[in-house]
N, C-alpha and C. Protein backbone atom coordinates (compact mmCIF):
# COMPACT_ATOMS: atom_id res chain seq x y z
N UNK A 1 10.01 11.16 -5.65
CA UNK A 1 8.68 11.69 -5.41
C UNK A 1 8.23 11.32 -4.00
N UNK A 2 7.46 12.27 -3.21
CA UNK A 2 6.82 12.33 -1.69
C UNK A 2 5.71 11.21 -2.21
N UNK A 3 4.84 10.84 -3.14
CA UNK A 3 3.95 10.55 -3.32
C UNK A 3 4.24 9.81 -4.75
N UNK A 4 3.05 8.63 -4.79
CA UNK A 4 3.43 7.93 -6.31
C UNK A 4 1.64 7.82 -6.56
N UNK A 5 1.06 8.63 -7.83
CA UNK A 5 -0.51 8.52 -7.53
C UNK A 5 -1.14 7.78 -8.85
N UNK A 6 -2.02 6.98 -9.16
CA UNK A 6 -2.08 5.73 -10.18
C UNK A 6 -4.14 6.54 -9.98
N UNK A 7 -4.36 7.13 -11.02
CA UNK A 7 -5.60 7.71 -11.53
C UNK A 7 -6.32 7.39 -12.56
N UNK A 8 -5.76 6.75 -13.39
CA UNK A 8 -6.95 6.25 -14.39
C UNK A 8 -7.31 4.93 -14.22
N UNK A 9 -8.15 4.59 -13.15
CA UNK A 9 -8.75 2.99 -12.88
C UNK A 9 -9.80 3.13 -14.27
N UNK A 10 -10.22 1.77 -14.65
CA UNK A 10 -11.34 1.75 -15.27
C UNK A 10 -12.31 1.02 -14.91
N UNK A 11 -13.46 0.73 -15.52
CA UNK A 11 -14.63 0.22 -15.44
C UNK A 11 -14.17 -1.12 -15.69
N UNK A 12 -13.56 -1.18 -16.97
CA UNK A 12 -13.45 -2.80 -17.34
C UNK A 12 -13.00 -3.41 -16.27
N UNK A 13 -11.98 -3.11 -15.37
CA UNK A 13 -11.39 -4.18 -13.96
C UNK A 13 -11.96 -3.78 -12.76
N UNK A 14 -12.31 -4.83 -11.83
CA UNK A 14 -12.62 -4.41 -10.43
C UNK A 14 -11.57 -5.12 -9.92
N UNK A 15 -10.67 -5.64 -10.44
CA UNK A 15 -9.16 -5.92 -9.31
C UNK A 15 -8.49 -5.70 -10.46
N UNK A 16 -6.97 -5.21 -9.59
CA UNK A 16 -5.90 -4.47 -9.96
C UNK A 16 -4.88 -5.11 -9.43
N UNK A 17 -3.34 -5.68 -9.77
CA UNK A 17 -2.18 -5.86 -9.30
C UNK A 17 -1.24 -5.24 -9.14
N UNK A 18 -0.57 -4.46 -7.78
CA UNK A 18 0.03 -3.45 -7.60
C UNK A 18 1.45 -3.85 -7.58
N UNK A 19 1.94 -3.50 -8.40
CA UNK A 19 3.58 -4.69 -7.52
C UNK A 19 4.94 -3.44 -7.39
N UNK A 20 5.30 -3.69 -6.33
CA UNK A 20 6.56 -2.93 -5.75
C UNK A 20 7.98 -3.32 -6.14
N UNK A 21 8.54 -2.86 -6.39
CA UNK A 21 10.06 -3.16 -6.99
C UNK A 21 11.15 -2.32 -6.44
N UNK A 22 11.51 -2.65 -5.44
CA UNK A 22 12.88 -2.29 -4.87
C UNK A 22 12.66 -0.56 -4.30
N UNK A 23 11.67 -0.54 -3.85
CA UNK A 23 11.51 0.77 -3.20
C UNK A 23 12.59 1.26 -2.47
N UNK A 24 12.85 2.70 -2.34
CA UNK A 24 14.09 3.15 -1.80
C UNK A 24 13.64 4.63 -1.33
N UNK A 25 13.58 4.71 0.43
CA UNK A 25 13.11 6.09 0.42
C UNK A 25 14.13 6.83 1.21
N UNK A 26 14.51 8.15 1.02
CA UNK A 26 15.54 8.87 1.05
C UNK A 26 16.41 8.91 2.52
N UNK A 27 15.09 8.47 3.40
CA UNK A 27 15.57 8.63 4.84
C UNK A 27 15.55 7.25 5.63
N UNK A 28 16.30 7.11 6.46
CA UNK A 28 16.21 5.67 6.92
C UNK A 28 15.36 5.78 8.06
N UNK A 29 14.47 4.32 8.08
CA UNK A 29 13.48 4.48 9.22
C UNK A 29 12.15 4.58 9.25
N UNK A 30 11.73 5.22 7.17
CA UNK A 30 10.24 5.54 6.85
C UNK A 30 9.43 4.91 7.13
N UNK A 31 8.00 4.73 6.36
CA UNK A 31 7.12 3.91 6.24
C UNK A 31 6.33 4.63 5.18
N UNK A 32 5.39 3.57 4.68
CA UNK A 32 5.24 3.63 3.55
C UNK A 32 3.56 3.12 3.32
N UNK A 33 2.54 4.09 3.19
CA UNK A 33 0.98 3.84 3.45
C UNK A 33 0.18 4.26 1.85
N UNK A 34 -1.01 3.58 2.14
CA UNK A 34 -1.66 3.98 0.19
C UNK A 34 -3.37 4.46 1.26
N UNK A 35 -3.86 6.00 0.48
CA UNK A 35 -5.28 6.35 0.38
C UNK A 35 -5.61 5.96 -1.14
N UNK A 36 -6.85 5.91 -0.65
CA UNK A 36 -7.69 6.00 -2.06
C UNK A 36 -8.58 7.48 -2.89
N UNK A 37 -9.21 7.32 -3.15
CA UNK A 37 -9.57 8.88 -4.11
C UNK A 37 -10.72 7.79 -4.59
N UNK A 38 -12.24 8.69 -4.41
CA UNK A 38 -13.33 8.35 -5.23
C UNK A 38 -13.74 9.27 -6.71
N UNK A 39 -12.49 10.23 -6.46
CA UNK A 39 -12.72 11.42 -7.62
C UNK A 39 -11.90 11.43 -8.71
N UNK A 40 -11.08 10.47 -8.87
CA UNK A 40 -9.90 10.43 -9.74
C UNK A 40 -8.76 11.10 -9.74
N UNK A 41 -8.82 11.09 -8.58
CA UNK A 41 -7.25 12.16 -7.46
C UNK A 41 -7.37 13.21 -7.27
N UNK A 42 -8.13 13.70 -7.27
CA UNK A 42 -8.48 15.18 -7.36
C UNK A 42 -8.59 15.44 -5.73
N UNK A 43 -8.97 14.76 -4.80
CA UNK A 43 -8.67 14.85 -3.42
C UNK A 43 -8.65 12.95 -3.07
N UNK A 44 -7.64 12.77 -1.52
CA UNK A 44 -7.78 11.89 -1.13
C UNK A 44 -8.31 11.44 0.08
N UNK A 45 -9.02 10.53 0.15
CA UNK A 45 -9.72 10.55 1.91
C UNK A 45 -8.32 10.64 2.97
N UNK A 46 -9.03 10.78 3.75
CA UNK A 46 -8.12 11.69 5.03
C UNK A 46 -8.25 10.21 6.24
N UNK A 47 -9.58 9.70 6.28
CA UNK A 47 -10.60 8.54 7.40
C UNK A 47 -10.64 7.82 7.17
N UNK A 48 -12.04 6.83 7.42
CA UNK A 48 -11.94 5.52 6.90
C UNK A 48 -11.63 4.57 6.64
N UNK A 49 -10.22 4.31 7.29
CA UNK A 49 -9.62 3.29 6.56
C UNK A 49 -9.32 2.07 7.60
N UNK A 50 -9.99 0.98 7.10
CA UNK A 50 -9.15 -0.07 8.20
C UNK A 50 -8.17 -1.20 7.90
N UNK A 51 -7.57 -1.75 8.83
CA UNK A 51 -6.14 -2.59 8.22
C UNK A 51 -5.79 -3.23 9.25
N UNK A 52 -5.11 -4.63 8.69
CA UNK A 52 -4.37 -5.49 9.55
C UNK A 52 -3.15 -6.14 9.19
N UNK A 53 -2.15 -5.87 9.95
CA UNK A 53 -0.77 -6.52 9.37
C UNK A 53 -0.16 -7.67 10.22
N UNK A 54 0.18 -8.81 9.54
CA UNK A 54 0.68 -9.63 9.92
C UNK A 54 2.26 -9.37 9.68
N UNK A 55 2.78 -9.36 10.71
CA UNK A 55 4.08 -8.79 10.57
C UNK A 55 5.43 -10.26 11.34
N UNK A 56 6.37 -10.69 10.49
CA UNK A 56 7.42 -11.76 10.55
C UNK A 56 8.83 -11.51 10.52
N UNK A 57 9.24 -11.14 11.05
CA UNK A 57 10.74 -10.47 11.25
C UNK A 57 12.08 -11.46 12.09
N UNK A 58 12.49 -12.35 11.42
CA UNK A 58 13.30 -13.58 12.31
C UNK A 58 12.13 -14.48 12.61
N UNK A 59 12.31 -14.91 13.79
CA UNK A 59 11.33 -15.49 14.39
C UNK A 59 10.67 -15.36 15.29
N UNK A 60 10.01 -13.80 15.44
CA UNK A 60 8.93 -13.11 15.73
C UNK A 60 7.70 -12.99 14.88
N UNK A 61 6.75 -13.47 15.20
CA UNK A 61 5.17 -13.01 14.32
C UNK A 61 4.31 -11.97 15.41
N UNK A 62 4.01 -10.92 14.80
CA UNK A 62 3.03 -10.02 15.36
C UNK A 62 2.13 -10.00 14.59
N UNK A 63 1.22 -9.41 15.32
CA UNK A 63 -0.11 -8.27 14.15
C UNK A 63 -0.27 -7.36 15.40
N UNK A 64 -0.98 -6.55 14.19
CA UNK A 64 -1.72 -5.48 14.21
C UNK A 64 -3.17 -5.08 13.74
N UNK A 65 -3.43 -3.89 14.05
CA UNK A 65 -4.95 -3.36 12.95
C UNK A 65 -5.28 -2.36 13.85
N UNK A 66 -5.82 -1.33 12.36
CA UNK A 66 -6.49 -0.47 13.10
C UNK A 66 -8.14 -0.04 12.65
N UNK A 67 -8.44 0.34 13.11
CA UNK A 67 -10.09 0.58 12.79
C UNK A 67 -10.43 2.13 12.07
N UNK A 68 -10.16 2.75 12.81
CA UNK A 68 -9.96 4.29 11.97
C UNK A 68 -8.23 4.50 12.02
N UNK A 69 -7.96 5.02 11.02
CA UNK A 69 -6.65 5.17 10.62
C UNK A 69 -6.65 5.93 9.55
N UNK A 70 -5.60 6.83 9.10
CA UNK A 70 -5.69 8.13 7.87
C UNK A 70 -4.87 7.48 6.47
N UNK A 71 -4.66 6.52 6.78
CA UNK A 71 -4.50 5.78 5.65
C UNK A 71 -4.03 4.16 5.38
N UNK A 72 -4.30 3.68 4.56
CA UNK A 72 -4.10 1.77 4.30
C UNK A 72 -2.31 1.92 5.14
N UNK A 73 -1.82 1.00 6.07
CA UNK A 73 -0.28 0.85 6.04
C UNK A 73 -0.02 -0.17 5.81
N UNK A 74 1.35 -0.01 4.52
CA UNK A 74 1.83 -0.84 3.89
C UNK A 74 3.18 -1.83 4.27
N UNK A 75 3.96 -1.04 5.22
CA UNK A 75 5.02 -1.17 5.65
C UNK A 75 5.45 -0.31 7.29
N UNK A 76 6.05 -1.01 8.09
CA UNK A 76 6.66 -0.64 9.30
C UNK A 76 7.69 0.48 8.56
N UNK A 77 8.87 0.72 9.65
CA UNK A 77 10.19 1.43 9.17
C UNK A 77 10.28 0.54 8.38
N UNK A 78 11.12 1.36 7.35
CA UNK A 78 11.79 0.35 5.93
C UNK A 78 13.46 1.28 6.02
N UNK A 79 14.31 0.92 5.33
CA UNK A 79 15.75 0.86 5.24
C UNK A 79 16.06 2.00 4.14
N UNK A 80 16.51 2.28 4.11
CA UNK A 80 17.10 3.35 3.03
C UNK A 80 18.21 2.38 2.19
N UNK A 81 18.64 1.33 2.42
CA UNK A 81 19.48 0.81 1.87
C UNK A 81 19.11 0.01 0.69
N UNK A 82 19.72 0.49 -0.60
CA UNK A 82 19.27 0.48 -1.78
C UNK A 82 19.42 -1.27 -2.20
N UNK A 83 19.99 -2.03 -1.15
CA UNK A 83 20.27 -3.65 -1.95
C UNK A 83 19.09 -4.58 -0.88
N UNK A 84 18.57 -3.35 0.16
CA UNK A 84 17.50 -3.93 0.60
C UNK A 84 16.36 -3.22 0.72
N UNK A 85 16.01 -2.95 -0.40
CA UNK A 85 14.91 -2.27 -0.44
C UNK A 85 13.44 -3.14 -0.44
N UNK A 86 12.30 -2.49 -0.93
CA UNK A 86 10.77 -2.55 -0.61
C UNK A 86 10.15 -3.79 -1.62
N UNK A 87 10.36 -4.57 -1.81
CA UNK A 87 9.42 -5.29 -3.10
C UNK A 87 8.01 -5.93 -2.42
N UNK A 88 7.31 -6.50 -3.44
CA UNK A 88 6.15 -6.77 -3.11
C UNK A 88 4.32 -7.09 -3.97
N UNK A 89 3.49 -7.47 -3.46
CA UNK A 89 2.72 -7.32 -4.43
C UNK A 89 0.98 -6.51 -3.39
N UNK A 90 0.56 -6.28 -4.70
CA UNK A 90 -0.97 -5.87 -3.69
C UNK A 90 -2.06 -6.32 -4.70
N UNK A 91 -3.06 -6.83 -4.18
CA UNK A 91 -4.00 -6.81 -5.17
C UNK A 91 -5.23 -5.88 -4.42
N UNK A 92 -5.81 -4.74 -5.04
CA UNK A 92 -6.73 -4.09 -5.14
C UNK A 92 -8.23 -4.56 -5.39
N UNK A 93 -9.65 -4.47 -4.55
CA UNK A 93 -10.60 -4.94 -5.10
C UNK A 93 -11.50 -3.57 -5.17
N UNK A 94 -12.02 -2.98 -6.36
CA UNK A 94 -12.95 -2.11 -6.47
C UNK A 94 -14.34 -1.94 -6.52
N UNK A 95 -15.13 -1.37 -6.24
CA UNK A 95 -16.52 -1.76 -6.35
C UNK A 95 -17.10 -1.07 -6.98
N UNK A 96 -18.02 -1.28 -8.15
CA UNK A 96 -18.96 0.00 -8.79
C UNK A 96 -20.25 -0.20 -8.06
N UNK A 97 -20.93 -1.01 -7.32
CA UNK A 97 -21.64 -0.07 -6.51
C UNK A 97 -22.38 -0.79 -5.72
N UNK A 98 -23.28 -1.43 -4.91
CA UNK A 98 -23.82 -1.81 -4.13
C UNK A 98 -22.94 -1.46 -2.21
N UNK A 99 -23.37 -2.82 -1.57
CA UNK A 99 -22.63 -2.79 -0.06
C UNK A 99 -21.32 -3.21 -0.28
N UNK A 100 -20.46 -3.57 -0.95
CA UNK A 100 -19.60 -4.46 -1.03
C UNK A 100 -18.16 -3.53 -0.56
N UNK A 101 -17.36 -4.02 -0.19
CA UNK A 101 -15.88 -3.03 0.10
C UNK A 101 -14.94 -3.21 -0.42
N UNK A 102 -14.24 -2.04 -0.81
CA UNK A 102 -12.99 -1.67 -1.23
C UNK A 102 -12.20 -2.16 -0.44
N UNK A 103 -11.22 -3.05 -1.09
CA UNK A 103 -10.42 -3.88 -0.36
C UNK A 103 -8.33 -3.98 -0.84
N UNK A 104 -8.19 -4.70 -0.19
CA UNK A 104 -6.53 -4.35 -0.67
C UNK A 104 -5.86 -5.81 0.35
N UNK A 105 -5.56 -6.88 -0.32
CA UNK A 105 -4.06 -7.56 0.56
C UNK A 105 -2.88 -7.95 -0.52
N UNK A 106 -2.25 -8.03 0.37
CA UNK A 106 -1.13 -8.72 -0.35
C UNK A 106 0.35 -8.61 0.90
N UNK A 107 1.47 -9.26 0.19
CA UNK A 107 2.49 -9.09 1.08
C UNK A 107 3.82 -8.24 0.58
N UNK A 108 4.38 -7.58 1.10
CA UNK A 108 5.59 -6.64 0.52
C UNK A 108 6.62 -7.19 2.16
N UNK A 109 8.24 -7.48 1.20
CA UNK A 109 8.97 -7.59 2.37
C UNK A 109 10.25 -6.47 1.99
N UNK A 110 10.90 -6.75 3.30
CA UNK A 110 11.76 -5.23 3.37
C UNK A 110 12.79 -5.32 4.81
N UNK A 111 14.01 -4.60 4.77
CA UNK A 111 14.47 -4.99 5.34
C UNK A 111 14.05 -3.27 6.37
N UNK A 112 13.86 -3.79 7.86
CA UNK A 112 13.87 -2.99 8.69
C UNK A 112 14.40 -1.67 8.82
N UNK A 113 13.98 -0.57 9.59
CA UNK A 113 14.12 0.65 9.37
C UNK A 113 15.79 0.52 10.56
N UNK A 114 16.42 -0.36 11.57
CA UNK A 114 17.05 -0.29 11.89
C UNK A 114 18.51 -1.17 11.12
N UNK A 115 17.84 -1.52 9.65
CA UNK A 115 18.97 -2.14 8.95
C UNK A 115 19.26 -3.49 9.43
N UNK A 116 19.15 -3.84 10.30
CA UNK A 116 19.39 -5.13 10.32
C UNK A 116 18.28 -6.62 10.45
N UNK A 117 16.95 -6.17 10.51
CA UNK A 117 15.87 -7.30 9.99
C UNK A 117 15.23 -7.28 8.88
N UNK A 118 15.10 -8.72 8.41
CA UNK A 118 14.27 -8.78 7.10
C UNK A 118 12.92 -9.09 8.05
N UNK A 119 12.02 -8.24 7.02
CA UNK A 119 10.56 -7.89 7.64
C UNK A 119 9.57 -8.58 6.27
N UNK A 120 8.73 -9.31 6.75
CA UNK A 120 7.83 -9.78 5.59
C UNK A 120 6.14 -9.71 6.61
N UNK A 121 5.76 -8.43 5.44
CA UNK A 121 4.13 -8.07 6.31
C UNK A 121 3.06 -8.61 5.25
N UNK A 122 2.36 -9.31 6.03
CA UNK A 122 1.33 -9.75 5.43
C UNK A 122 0.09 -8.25 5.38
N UNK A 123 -0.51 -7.87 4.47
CA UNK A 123 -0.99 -6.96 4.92
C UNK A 123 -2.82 -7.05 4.40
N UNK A 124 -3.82 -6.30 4.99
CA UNK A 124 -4.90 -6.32 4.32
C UNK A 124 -6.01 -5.11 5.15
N UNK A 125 -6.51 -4.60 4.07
CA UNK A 125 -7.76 -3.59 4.65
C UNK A 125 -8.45 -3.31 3.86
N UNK A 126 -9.56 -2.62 4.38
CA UNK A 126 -10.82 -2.47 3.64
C UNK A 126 -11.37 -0.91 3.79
N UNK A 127 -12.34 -0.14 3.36
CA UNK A 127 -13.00 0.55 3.42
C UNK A 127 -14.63 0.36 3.32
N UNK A 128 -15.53 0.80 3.87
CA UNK A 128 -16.88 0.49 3.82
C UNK A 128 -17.48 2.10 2.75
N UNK A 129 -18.21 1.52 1.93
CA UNK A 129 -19.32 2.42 1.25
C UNK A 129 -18.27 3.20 0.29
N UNK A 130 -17.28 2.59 -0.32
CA UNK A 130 -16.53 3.57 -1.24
C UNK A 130 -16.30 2.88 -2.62
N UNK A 131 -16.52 3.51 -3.29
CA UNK A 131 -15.95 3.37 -4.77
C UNK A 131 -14.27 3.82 -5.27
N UNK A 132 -13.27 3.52 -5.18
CA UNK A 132 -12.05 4.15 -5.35
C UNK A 132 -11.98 3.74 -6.74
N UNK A 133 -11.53 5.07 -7.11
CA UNK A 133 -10.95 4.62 -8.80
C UNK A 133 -9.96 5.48 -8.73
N UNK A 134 -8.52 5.77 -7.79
CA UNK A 134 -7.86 6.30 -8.03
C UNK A 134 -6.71 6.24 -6.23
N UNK A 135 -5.49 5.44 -6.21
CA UNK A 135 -4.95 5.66 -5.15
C UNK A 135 -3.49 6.66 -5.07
N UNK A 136 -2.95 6.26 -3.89
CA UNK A 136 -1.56 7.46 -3.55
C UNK A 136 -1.09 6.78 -3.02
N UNK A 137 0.43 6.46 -3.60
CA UNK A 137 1.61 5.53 -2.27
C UNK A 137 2.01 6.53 -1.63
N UNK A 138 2.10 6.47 -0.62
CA UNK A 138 3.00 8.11 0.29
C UNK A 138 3.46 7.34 1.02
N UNK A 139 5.32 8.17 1.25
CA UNK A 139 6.19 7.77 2.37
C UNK A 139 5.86 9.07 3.37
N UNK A 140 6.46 8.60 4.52
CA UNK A 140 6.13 10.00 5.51
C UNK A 140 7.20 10.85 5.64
N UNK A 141 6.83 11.84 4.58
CA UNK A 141 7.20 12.72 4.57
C UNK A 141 8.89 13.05 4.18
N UNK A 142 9.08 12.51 3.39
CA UNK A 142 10.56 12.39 2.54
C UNK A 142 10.27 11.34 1.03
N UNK A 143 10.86 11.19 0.30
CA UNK A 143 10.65 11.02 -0.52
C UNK A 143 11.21 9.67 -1.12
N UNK A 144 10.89 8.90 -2.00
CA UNK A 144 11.28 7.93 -2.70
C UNK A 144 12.56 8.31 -3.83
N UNK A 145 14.16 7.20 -3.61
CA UNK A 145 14.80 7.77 -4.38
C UNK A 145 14.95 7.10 -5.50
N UNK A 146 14.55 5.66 -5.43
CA UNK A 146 14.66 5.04 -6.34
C UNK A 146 13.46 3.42 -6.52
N UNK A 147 13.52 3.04 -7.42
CA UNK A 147 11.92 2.21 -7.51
C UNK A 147 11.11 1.81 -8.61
N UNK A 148 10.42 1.15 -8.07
CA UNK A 148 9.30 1.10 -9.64
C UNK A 148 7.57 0.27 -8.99
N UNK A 149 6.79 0.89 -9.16
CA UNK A 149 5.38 0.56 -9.35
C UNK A 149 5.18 0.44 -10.27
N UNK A 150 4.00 -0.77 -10.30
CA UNK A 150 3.67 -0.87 -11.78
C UNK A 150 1.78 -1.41 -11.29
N UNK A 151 1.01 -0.83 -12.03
CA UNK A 151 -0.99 -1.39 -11.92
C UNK A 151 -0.79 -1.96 -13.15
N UNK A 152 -1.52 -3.26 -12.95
CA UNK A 152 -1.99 -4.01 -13.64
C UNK A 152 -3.36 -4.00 -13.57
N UNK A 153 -4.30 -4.19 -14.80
CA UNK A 153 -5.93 -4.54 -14.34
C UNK A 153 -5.76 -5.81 -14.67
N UNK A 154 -7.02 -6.36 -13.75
CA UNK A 154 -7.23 -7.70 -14.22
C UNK A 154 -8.64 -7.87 -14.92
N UNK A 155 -9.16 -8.56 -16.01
CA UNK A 155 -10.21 -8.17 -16.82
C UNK A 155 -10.88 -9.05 -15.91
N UNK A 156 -12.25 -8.38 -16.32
CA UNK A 156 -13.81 -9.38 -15.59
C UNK A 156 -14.13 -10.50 -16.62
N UNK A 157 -14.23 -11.65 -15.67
CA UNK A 157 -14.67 -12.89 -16.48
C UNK A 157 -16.22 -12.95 -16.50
């Protein structure tokens, strides 16, 4: 699938555990980004979105971030190679309603889109004034061949 889309959030959780399992996308070199949906997927924002990645590859540390951006990024190039594929975790924060923001960190590692670095991104972003109850993993533009997502809610104490 071009796209992996997780639509029935509920009321009972305002955080969610996203976890990645050996992602594998068809072409070597991808990358791999999540929008959100305030409608229950029925469309996904296009704007809005901001993010910062702490990125560790050998013994290089970078970051990044962007301020407007068309969607959360999850991952640099990633590998097509199926024994080094995508794992990882995300935790999701939702809001039913006041100022508060839609939020997302966690870390997913992976071995480089040129095959030969292991890449471990710290990642995290937010959105201002949104309610999401519904996201989209998308690779660019080729497809996932093999894998597993899994949402977890986490109940309100």
């Amino acid at each position: 699938a071009a796209t992996i889309d997780f639509t029935s959030f509920s009321s009972t959780y305002d955080e969610y555990l996203l976890d990645f399992l050996y992602l594998v996308p068809t072409t070597q070199g991808n990358t791999i980004t999540m929008r959100y949906s305030e409608d229950g997927g029925s469309t996904y924002a296009t704007g809005n979105y901001s993010h910062q990645i702490l990125s560790i590859s050998g013994s290089t540390v970078a970051g990044a971030s962007s301020t407007i951006s068309t969607a959360w990024t999850l991952s640099s190039t990633i590998t097509s190679n199926a024994a080094q594929s995508m794992c990882g975790s995300l935790h999701l924060i939702t809001v039913s309603s006041g100022t508060n923001l839609g939020r997302y960190f966690g870390t997913l590692q992976f071995l480089s889109g040129d095959n030969s670095t292991r890449v471990t991104n710290r990642v995290s972003g937010q959105s201002e004034d949104i309610n999401f109850n519904a996201i989209r993993i998308i690779t660019n533009g080729t497809h996932l061949v093999s894998g597993t997502v899994r949402l977890y809610g986490i109940p309100k104490v």
